[in-house]
Protein backbone atom coordinates (compact mmCIF):
# COMPACT_ATOMS: atom_id res chain seq x y z
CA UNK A 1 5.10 91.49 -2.18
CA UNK A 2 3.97 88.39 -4.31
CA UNK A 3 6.26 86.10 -3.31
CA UNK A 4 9.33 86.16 -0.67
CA UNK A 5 13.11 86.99 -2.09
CA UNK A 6 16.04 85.15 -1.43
CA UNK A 7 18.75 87.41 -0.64
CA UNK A 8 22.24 86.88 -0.31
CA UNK A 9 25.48 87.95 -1.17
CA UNK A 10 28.37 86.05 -3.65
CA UNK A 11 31.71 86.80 -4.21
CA UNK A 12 31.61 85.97 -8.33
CA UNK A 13 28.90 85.50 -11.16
CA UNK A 14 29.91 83.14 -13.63
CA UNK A 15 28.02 83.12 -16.17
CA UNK A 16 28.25 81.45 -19.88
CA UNK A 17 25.74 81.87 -23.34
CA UNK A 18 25.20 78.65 -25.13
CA UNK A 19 22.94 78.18 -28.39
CA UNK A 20 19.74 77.26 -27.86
CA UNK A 21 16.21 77.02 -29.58
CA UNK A 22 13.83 78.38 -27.20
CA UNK A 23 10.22 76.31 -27.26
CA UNK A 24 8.04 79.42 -26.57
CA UNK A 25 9.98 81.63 -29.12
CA UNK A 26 9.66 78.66 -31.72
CA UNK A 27 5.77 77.94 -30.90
CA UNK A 28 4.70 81.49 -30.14
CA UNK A 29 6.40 83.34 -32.97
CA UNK A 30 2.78 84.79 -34.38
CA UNK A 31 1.78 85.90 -30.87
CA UNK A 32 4.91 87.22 -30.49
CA UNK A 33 4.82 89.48 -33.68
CA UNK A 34 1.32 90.54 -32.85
CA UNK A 35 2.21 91.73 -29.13
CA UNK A 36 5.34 93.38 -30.59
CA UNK A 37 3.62 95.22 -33.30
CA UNK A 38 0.89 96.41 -30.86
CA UNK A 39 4.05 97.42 -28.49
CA UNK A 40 5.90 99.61 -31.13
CA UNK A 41 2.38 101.16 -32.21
CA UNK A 42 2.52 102.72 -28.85
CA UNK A 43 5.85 103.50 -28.29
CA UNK A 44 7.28 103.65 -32.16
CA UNK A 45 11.67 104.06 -30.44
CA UNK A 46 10.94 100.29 -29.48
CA UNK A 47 14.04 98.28 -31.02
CA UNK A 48 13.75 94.61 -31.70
CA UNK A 49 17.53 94.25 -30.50
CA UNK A 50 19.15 91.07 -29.22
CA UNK A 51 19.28 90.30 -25.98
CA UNK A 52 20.38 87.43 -23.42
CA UNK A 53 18.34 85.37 -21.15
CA UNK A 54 19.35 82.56 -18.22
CA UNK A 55 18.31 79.00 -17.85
CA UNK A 56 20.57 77.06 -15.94
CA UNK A 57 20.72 78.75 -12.81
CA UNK A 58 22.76 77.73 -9.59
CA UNK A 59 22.42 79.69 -6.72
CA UNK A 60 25.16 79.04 -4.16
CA UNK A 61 23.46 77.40 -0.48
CA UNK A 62 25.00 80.25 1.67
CA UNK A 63 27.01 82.98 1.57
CA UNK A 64 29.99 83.78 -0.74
CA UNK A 65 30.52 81.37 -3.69
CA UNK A 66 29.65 82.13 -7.41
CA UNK A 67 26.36 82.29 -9.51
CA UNK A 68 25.99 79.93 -12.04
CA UNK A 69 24.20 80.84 -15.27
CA UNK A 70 23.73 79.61 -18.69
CA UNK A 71 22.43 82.08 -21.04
CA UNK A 72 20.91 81.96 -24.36
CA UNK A 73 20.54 85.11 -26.66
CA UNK A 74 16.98 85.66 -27.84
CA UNK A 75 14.66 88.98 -29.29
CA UNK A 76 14.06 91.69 -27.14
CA UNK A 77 10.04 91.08 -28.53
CA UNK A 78 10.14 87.72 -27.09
CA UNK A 79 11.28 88.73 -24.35
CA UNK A 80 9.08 91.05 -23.79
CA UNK A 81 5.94 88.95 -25.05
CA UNK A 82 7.28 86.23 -22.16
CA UNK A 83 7.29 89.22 -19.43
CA UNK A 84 3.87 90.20 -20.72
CA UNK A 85 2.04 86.87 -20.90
CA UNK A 86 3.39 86.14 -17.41
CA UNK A 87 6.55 83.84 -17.44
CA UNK A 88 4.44 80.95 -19.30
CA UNK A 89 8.38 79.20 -19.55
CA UNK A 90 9.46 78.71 -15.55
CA UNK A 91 12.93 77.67 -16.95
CA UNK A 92 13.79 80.58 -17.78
CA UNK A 93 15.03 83.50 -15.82
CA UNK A 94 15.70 87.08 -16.18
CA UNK A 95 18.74 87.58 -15.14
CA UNK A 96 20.54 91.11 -14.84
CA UNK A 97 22.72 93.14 -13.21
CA UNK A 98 22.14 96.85 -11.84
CA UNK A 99 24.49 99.54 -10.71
CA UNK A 100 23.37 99.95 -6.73
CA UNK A 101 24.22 103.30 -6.41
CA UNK A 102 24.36 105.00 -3.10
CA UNK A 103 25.96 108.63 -2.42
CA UNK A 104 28.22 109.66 0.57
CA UNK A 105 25.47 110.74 2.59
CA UNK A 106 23.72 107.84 2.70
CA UNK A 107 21.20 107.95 -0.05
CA UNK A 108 20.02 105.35 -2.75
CA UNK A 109 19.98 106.58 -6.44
CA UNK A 110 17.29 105.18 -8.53
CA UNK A 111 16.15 105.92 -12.25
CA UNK A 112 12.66 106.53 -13.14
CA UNK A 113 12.27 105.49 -16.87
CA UNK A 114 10.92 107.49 -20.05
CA UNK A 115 7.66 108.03 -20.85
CA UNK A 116 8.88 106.03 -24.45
CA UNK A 117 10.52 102.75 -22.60
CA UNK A 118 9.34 99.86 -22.38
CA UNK A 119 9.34 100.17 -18.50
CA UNK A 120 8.04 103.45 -18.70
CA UNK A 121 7.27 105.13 -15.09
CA UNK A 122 9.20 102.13 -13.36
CA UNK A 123 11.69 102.98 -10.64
CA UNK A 124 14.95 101.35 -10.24
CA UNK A 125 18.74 101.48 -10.70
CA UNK A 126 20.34 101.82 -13.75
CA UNK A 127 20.34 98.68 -15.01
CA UNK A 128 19.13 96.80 -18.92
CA UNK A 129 18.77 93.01 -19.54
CA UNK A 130 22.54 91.63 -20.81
CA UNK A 131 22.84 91.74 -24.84
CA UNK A 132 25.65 90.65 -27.10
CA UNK A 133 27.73 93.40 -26.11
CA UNK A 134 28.00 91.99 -22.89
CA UNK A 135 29.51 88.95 -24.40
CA UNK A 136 33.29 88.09 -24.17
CA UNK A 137 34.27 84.56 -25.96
CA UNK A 138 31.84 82.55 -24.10
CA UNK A 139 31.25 84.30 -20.79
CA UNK A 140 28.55 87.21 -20.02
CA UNK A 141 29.95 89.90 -18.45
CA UNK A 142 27.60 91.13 -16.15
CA UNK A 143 29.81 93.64 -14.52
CA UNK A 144 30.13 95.33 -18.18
CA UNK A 145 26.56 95.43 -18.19
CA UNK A 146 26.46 97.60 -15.11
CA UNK A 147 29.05 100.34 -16.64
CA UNK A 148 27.47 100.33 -19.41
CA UNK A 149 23.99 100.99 -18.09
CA UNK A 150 25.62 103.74 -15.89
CA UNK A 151 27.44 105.26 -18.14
CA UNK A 152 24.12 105.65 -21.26
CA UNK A 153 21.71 106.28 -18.36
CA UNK A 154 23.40 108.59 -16.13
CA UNK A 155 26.93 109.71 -17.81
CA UNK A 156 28.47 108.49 -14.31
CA UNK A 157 31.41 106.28 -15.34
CA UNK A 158 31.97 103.31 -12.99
CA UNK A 159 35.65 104.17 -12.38
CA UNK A 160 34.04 107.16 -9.60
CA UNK A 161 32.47 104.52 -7.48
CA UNK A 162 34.00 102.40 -4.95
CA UNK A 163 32.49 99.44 -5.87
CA UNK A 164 31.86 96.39 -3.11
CA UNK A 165 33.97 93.51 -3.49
CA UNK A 166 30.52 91.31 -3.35
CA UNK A 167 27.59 91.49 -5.33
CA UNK A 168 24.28 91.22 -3.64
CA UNK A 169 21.75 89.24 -5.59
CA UNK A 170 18.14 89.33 -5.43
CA UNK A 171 16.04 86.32 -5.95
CA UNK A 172 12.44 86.41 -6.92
CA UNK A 173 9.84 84.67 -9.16
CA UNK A 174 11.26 84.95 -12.53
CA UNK A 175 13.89 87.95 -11.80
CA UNK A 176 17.41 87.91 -10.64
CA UNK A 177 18.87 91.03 -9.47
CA UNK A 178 22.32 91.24 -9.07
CA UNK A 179 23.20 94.08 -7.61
CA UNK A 180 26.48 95.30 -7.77
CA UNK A 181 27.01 97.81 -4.67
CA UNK A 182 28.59 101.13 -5.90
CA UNK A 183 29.51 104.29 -3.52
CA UNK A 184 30.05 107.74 -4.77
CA UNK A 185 32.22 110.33 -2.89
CA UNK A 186 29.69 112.95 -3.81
CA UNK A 187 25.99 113.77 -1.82
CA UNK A 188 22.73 112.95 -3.67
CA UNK A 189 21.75 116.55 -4.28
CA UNK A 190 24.65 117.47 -6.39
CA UNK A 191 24.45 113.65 -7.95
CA UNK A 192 21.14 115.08 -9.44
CA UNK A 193 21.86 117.98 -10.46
CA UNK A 194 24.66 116.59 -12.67
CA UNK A 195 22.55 113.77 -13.96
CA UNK A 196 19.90 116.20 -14.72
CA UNK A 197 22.34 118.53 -16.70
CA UNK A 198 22.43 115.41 -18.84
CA UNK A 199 19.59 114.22 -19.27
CA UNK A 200 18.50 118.14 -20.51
CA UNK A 201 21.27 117.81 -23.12
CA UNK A 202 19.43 114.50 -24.68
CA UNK A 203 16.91 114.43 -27.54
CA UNK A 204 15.66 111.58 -25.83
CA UNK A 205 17.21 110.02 -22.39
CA UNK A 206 16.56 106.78 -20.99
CA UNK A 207 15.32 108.02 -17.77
CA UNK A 208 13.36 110.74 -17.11
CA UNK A 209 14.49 111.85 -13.42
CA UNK A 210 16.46 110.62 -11.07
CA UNK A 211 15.48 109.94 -7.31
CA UNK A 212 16.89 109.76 -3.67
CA UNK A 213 15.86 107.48 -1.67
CA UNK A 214 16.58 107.95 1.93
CA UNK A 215 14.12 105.42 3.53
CA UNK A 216 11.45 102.95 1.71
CA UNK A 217 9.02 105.28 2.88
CA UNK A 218 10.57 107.93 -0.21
CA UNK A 219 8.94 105.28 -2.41
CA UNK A 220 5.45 105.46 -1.11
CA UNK A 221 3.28 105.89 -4.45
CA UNK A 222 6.01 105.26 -6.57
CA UNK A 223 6.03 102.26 -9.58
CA UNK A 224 9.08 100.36 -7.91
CA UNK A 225 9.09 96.74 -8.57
CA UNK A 226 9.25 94.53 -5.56
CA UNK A 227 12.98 93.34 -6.23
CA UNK A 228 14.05 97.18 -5.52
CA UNK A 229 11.94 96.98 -2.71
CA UNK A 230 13.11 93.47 -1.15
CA UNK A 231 16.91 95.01 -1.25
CA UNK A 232 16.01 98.10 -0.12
CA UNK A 233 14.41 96.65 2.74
CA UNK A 234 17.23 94.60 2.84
CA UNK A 235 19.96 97.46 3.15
CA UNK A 236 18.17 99.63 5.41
CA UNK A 237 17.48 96.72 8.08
CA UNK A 238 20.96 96.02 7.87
CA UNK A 239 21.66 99.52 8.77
CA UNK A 240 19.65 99.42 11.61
CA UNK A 241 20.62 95.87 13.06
CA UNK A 242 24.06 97.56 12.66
CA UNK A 243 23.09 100.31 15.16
CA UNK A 244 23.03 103.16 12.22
CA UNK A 245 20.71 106.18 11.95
CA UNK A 246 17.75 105.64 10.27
CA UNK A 247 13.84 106.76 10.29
CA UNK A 248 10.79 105.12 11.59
CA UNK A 249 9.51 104.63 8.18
CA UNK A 250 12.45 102.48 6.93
CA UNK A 251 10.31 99.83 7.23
CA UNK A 252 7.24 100.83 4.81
CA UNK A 253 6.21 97.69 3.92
CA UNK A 254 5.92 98.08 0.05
C-alpha cells in the first residue's frame, strides 16, 4: 500500500453540510469541463449529479466516540477532475460510507463495477460518495447512504442484515471509509445467485458481478483499492488473533 491506514472503530458519525465556495472548483472550472467532457466521451451514462464532499474532519484519539465532518456539496465532474489530478486540495476528503457485507458463513461480499462507471473494474462494497439525498435539515446521513447503495446495487434491503452497533472507519490519504458492518443470515453462494438474478433483469446495473471473498488471497489480481484491502486485512487478523479458522493466505499482502 501507498501509505499506512488508520483504523478504528466509533460508535457515531456526525456529520453536517455547510455552504461553501470551493478554490479548486472556482479556479479550475475550464480544466474541469475539459476532463469531464473527455470522461463522458468515453463513457456517454456519466451524470454531472451533485454530490457531497468533507473538510473539517475530526477523527476521535481512540476508540468509540463520533466522527466529525463538515461537508460541502459540489459536481460530481469536480469531483472527479480532483480524484483524477491527484487530490491537488489536501483539505478536502472523500468521505463515504459502504455497506460491509459479510454472509453467515463467513464470507465478504464485494461489488465489481460496470464496464460504463466511472470506477469501472474496481472492487469493493456497495457503497457511492453522499449526495443531496443523503441530506436531512443540516446533517448527512451516512447510514442512508449505505441502504441506499445496497438497495440500487444489489436489491438487498438493509432491514435483512444485522447490522454492528459500531462503524469501522478506514483512514487513508484522501479517503475515508466508513464501513458500516452488516451480517446476512444467508451463505454467499445463494447471496449471488440472488444478486445475479438482478442484475440479469437490468438494462444496465451498477455492478457487473458480485464476489466472495473468503481470504485476501481471493483478491489476488483483482482492481481492489487499498482501503478494501487495509480492512480486509484488518477483519481477517482479527479473526485470527481471536483464535478463528482461517487460511494461510489471509495475509496476502495486497
Amino acid at each position: 500500500m501507498s501509505a499506512e491506514a488508520r483504523i478504528f472503530r466509533v460508535s457515531r458519525l456526525d456529520c453536517r453540510v455547510r455552504p461553501y465556495d470551493w478554490p479548486f472548483a472556482r479556479e479550475r472550472a475550464d480544466e474541469i469541463a475539459a476532463h469531464w467532457e473527455r470522461l463522458v466521451s468515453e463513457k456517454p451514462t456519466l451524470y454531472d449529479g451533485r454530490v457531497l464532499l468533507c473538510r473539517d474532519l475530526a477523527l476521535p484519539e481512540g476508540e468509540g466516540g463520533a466522527l466529525r465532518a463538515t461537508y460541502f456539496e459540489t459536481s460530481f465532474s469536480g469531483f472527479i477532475a480532483w480524484r483524477d489530478f491527484g487530490f491537488p486540495d489536501k483539505a478536502v476528503r472523500n468521505c463515504f460510507s459502504m455497506a460491509a457485507l459479510r454472509s453467515a458463513d463467513g464470507a465478504f461480499l464485494l461489488g465489481e463495477m460496470g464496464a460504463h462507471t466511472a470506477n469501472a473494474g474496481q472492487v469493493y462494497f456497495p457503497a457511492g460518495t453522499p449526495d443531496l439525498s443523503d441530506v436531512r435539515g443540516e446533517a448527512v446521513d451516512l447510514a442512508a447512504s449505505v441502504a441506499r447503495e445496497l438497495r440500487e446495487e444489489t436489491g438487498i434491503d438493509i432491514a435483512e442484515a444485522r447490522a454492528d452497533p459500531h462503524w469501522t472507519i478506514v483512514a487513508l490519504g484522501p479517503r475515508i471509509a466508513c464501513m458500516r458492518p452488516l451480517h446476512l443470515s444467508a451463505h454467499a453462494d445463494a447471496i449471488l445467485l440472488r444478486v445475479e438474478a438482478m442484475l440479469a433483469e437490468e438494462r444496465e446495473p451498477e455492478l457487473a458481478r458480485m464476489r466472495a471473498v473468503r481470504s485476501l488471497g481471493d483478491l489476488a489480481g483483482v482492481r481492489a483499492p487499498d482501503f478494501i484491502h487495509a480492512y480486509l486485512a484488518h477483519e481477517f487478523g482479527r479473526k485470527r488473533a481471536s483464535g478463528g479458522s482461517c487460511r494461510t493466505d489471509d495475509f496476502y499482502p495486497g
